[in-house]
Protein backbone atom coordinates (compact mmCIF):
# COMPACT_ATOMS: atom_id res chain seq x y z
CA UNK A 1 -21.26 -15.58 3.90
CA UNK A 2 -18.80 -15.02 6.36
CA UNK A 3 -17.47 -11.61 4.69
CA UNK A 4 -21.38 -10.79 5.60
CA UNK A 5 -21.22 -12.08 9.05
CA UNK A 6 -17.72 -9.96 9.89
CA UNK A 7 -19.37 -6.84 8.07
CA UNK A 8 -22.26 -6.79 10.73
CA UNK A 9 -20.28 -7.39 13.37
CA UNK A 10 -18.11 -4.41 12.33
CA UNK A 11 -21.66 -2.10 11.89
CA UNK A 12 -22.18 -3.52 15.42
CA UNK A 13 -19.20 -2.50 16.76
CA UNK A 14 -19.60 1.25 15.18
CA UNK A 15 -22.64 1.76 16.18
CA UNK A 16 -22.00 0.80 20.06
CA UNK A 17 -25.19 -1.70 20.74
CA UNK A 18 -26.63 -2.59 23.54
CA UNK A 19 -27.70 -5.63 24.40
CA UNK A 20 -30.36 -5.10 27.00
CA UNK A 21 -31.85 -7.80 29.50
CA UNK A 22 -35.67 -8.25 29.37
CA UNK A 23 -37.70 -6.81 32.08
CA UNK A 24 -38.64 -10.07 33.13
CA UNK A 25 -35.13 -11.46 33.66
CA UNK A 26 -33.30 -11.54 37.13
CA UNK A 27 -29.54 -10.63 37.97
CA UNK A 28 -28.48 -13.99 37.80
CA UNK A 29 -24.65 -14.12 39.54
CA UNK A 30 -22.73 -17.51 38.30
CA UNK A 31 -19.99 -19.93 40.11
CA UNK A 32 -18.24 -20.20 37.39
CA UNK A 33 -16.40 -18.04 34.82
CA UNK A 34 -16.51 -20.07 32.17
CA UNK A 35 -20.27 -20.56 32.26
CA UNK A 36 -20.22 -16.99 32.45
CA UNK A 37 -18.42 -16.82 29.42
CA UNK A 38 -20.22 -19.31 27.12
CA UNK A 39 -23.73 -17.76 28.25
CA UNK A 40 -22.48 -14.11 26.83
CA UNK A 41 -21.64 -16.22 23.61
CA UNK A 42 -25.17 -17.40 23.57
CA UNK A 43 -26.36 -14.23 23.99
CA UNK A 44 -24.64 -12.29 20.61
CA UNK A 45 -26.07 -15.32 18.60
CA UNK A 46 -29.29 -14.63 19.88
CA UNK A 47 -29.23 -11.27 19.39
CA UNK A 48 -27.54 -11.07 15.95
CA UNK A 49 -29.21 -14.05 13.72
CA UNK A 50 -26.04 -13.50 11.71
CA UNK A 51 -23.84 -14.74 13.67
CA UNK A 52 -25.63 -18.07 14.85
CA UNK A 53 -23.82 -20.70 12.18
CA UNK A 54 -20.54 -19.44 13.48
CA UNK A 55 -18.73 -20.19 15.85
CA UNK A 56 -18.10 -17.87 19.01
CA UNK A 57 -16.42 -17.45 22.08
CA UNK A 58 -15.54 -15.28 24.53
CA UNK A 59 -11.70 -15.53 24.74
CA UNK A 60 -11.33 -13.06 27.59
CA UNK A 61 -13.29 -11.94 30.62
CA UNK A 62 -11.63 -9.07 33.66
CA UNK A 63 -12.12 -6.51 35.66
CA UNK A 64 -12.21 -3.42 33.22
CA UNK A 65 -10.14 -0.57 34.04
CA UNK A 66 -13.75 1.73 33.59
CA UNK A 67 -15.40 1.64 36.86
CA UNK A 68 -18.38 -0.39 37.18
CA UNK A 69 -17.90 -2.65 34.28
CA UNK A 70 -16.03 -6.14 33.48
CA UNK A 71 -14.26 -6.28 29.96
CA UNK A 72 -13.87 -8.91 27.61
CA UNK A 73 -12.80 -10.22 24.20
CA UNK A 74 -15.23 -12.10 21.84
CA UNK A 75 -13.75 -14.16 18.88
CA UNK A 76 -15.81 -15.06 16.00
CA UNK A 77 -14.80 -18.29 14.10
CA UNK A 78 -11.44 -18.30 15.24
CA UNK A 79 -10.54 -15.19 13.89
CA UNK A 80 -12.25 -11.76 14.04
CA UNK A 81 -12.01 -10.65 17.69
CA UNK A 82 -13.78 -7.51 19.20
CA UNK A 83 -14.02 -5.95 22.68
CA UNK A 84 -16.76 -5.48 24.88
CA UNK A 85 -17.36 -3.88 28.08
CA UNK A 86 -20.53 -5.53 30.14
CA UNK A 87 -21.86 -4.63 33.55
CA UNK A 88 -20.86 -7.43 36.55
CA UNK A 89 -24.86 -8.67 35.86
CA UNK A 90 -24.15 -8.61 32.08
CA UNK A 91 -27.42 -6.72 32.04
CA UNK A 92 -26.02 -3.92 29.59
CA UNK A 93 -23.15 -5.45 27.51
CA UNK A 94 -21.31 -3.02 25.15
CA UNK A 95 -19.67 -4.18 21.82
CA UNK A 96 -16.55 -1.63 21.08
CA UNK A 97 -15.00 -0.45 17.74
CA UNK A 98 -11.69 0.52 19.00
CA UNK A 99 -9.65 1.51 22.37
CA UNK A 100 -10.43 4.19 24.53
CA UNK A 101 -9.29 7.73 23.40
CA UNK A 102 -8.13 10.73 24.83
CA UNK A 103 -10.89 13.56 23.78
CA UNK A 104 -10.10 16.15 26.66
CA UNK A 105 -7.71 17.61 24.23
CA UNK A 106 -8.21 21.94 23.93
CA UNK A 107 -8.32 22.68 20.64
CA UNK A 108 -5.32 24.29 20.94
CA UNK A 109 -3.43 21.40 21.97
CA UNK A 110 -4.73 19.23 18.71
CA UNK A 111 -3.64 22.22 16.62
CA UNK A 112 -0.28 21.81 18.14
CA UNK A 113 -0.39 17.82 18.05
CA UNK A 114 -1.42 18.22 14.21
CA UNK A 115 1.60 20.50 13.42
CA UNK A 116 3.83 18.18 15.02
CA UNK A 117 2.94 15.00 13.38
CA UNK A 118 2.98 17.44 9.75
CA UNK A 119 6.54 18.39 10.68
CA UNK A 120 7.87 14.73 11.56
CA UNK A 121 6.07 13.95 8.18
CA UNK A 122 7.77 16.17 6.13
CA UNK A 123 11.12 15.05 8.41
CA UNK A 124 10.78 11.59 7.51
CA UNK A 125 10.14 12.19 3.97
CA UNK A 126 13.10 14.48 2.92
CA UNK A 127 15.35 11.85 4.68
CA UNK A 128 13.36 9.27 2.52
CA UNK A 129 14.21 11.62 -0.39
CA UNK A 130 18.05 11.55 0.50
CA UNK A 131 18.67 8.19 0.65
CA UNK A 132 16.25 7.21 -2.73
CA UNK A 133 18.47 9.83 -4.41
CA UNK A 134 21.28 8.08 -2.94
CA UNK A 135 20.30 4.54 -4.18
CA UNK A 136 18.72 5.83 -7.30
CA UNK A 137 22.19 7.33 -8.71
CA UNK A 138 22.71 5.92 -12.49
CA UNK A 139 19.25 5.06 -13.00
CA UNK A 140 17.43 5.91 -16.34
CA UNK A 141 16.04 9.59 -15.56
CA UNK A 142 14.25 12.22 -17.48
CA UNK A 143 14.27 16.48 -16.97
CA UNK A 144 16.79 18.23 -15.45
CA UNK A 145 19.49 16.57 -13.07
CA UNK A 146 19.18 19.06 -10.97
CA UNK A 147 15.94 19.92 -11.00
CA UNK A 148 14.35 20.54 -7.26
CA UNK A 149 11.80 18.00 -7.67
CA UNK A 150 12.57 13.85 -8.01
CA UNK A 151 9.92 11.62 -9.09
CA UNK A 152 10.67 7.94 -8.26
CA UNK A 153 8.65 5.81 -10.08
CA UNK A 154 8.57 1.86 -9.27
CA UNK A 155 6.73 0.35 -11.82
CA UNK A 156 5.88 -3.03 -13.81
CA UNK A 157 5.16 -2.61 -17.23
CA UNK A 158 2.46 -5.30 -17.69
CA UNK A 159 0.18 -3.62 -15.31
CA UNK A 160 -2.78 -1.80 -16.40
CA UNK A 161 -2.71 0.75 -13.68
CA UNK A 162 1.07 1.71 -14.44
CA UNK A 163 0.30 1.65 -18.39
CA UNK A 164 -2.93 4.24 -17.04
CA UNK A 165 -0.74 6.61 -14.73
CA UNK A 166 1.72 6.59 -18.16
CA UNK A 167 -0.29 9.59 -19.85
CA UNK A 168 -0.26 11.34 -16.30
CA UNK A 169 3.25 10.83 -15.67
CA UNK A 170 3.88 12.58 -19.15
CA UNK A 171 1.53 15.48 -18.55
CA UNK A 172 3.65 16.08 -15.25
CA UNK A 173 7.06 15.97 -17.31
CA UNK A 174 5.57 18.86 -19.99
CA UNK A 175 4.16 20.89 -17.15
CA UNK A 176 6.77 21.15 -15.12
CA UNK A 177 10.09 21.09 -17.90
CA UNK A 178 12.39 22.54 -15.33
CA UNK A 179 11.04 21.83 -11.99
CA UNK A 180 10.85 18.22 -12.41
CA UNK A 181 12.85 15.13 -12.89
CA UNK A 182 11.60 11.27 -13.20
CA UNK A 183 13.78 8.47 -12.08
CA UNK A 184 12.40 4.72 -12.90
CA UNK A 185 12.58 1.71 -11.07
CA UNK A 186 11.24 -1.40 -11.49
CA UNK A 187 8.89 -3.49 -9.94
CA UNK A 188 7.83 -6.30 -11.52
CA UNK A 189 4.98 -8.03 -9.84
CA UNK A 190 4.83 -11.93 -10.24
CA UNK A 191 0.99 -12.52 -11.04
CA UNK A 192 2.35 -11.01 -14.85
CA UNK A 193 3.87 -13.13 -16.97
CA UNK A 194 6.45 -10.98 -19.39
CA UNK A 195 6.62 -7.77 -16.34
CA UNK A 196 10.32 -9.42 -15.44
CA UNK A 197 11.36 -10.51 -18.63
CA UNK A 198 10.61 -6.97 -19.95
CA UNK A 199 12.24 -5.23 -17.22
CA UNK A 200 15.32 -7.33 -17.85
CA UNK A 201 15.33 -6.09 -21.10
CA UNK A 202 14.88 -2.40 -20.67
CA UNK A 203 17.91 -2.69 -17.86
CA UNK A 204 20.25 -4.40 -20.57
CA UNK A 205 18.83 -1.67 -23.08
CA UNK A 206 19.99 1.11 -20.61
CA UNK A 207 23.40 -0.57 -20.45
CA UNK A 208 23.75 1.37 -23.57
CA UNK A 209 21.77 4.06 -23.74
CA UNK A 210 19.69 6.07 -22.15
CA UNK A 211 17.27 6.78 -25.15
CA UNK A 212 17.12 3.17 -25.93
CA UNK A 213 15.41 2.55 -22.16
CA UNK A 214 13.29 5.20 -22.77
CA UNK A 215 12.11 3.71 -26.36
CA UNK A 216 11.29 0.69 -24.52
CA UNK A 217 9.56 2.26 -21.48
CA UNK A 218 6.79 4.04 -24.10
CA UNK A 219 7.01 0.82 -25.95
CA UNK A 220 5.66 -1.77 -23.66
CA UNK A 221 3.46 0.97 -22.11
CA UNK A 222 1.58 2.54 -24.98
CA UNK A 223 1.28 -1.21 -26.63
CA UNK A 224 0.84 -2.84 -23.13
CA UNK A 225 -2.23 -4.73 -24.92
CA UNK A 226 -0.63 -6.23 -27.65
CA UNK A 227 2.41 -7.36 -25.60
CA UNK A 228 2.82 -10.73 -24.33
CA UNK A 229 5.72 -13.15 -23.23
CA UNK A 230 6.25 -14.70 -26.28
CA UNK A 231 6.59 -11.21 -28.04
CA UNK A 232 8.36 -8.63 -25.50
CA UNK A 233 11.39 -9.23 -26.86
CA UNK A 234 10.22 -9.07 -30.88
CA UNK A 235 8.53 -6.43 -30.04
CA UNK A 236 11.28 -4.35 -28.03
CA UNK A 237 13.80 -5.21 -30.38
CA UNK A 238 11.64 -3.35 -33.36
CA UNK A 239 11.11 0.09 -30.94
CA UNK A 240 15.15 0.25 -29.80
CA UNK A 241 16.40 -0.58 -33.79
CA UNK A 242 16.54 2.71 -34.09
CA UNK A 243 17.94 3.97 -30.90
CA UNK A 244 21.96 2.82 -32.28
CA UNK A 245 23.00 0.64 -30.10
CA UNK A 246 24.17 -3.25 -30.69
CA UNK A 247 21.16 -4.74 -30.91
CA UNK A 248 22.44 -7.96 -31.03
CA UNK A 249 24.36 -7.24 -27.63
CA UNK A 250 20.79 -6.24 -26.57
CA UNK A 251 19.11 -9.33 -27.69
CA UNK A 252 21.56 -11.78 -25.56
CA UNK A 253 21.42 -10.04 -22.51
CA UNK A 254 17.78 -9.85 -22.83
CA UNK A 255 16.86 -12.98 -24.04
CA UNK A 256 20.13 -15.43 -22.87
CA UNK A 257 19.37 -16.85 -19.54
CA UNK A 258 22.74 -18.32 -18.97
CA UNK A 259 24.62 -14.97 -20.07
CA UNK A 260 26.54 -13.62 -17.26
CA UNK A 261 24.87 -10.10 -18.72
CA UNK A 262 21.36 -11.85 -18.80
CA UNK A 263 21.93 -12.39 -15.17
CA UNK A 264 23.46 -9.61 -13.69
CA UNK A 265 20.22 -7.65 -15.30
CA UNK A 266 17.87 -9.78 -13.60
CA UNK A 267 20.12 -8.89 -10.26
CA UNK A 268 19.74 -5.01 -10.45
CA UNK A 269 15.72 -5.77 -11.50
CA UNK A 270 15.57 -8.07 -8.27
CA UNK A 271 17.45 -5.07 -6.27
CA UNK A 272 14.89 -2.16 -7.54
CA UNK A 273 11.80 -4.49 -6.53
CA UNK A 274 14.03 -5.10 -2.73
CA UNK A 275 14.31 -1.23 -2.65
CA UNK A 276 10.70 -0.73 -3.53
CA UNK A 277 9.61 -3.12 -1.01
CA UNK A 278 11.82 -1.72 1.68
CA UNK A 279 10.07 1.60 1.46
CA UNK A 280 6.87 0.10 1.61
CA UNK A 281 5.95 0.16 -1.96
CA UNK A 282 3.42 -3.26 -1.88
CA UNK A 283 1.93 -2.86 -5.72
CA UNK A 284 1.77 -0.85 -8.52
CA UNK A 285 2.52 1.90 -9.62
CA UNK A 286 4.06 3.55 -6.67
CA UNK A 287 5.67 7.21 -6.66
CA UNK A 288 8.01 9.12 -4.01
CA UNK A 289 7.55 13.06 -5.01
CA UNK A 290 10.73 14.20 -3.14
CA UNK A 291 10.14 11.32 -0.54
CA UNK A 292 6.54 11.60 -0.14
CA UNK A 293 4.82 8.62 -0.77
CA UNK A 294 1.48 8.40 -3.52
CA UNK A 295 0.42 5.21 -4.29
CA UNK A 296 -1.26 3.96 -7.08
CA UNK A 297 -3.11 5.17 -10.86
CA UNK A 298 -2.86 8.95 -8.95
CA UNK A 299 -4.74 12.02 -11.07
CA UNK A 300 -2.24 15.50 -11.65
CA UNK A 301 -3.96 16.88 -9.20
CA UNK A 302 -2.30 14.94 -6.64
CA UNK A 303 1.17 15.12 -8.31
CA UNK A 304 0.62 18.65 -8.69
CA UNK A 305 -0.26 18.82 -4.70
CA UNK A 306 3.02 16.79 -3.74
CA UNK A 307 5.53 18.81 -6.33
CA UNK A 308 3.70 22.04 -4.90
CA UNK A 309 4.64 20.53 -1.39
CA UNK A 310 8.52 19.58 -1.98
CA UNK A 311 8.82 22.86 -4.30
CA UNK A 312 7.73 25.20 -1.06
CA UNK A 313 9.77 22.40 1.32
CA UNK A 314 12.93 22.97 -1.04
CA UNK A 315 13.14 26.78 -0.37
């Protein structure tokens, strides 16, 4: 009900109603403010049926700043609020969908403001790049290490939109052999159960070797379904045995909680997610292409759009 109610206020709002004051009506000028306020209340529940089992008020009520009107702030149940503009009679009373804007701009000058804002983009994004290249030094990585294209990857390998992007994220690697490198991170989000545990283990696999991580990573990824907490570690342990490294070494530091290596994984998991976060990454997967930012289960189109981008930016 009251995702209904906000959504037609919202319409409202776009559309700019009026409410209009019936022929019939005087100019009525009131004493007091307040009564001024709770009648325009009355009003928008008369006029929108919607809204008359919540609760509103008018939370503000001025001189506006555009000549010949007052302007206000209505709040519906406490929480959605929305700005009007109303004539001093409250004849014609204007519901608005945003601030005022500038639109004298020549098109000239927006073609200039658009280039600017594209240039402090592309600013902000290869200093981005430097410093995730900076923290990302050591991390498992596939193609060339000095390949003009990074791919940071924060991921959580128990969800089904990382396990998706997986086949994409492979395409990318085989297109581009040389142009390309992938760096992983994790990001383990806490709604799934074994996403930690898991990334725990892959970090104490890559203590090793760099092939074992990367059995690990297709592992829980291409079997994502069949995976669960009581299994990760069965199940992980069968896809690195033949990787040659101590698996037993591997099976304490994944699986012994009181291990100083047990916990100095978790540590560097807890620091990739506290990375992530810091650069806005908020769920998964998320991907900086050379310190441009794509979110989520992305197609190759738009990887092949953003390595296009830092390919051209790199010469």
């Amino acid at each position: 009900m009251q995702k209904a109610l906000s959504r037609t206020v919202y319409v409202a709002a776009l559309l700019v109603l009026v409410l209009p004051r019936p022929a019939s009506c005087q100019s009525v000028v009131l004493q007091d403010d307040d009564d001024r306020k709770a009648r325009i209340a009355e009003n928008l529940k008369y006029r929108f049926p919607q809204l008359r089992e919540s609760v509103v008020t008018v939370a503000e009520l001025g001189v506006s700043s555009s000549p010949g009107f007052d302007e206000g702030v209505v709040v519906i149940d406490g929480r959605n609020r929305m700005r009007f503009l109303t004539t001093s009679d409250d004849a014609r009373l204007y519901l608005l969908a945003a601030d005022p804007i500038d639109a004298s701009l020549s098109m000239q000058d927006i073609a200039v403001e658009l280039q600017r804002e594209k240039d402090v983009e592309a600013k902000e994004a290869r200093e981005r790049h430097r410093a995730l290249l900076a923290e990302s030094e050591g991390m498992p990585s596939r193609g060339p290490t000095d390949a003009p294209v990074t791919i940071i990857e924060y991921s959580d390998f128990e969800c089904p939109f990382c396990a998706r992007v997986y086949g994409t994220v492979e395409s990318v690697l085989e297109k581009y052999p040389e142009q390309v490198r992938l760096v992983y991170r994790h990001f383990p989000l806490s709604r799934h159960p074994w996403a930690e545990p898991a990334a725990i283990a892959a970090v104490c696999a890559a203590e090793q070797s760099g092939e074992a991580f990367w059995r690990l990573y297709d592992g829980y990824f291409t079997n994502q379904a069949s995976v669960s907490k009581d299994n990760y570690a069965e199940k992980g342990r069968e896809w690195i045995s033949a990787a040659g490294i101590d698996v037993d070494a591997w099976s304490e530091c994944a699986n012994d909680t009181a291990s100083d290596a047990y916990q100095a994984a978790r540590q560097r998991v807890l620091a990739d997610a506290e990375s992530g976060s810091r650069y806005g990454v908020t769920g998964t997967p998320a991907f900086f292409v050379n310190g441009q930012f794509l979110s989520g289960n992305q197609p190759l189109s738009a990887f092949d759009e953003a390595i296009a981008a830092a390919l051209a930016d790199s010469k």
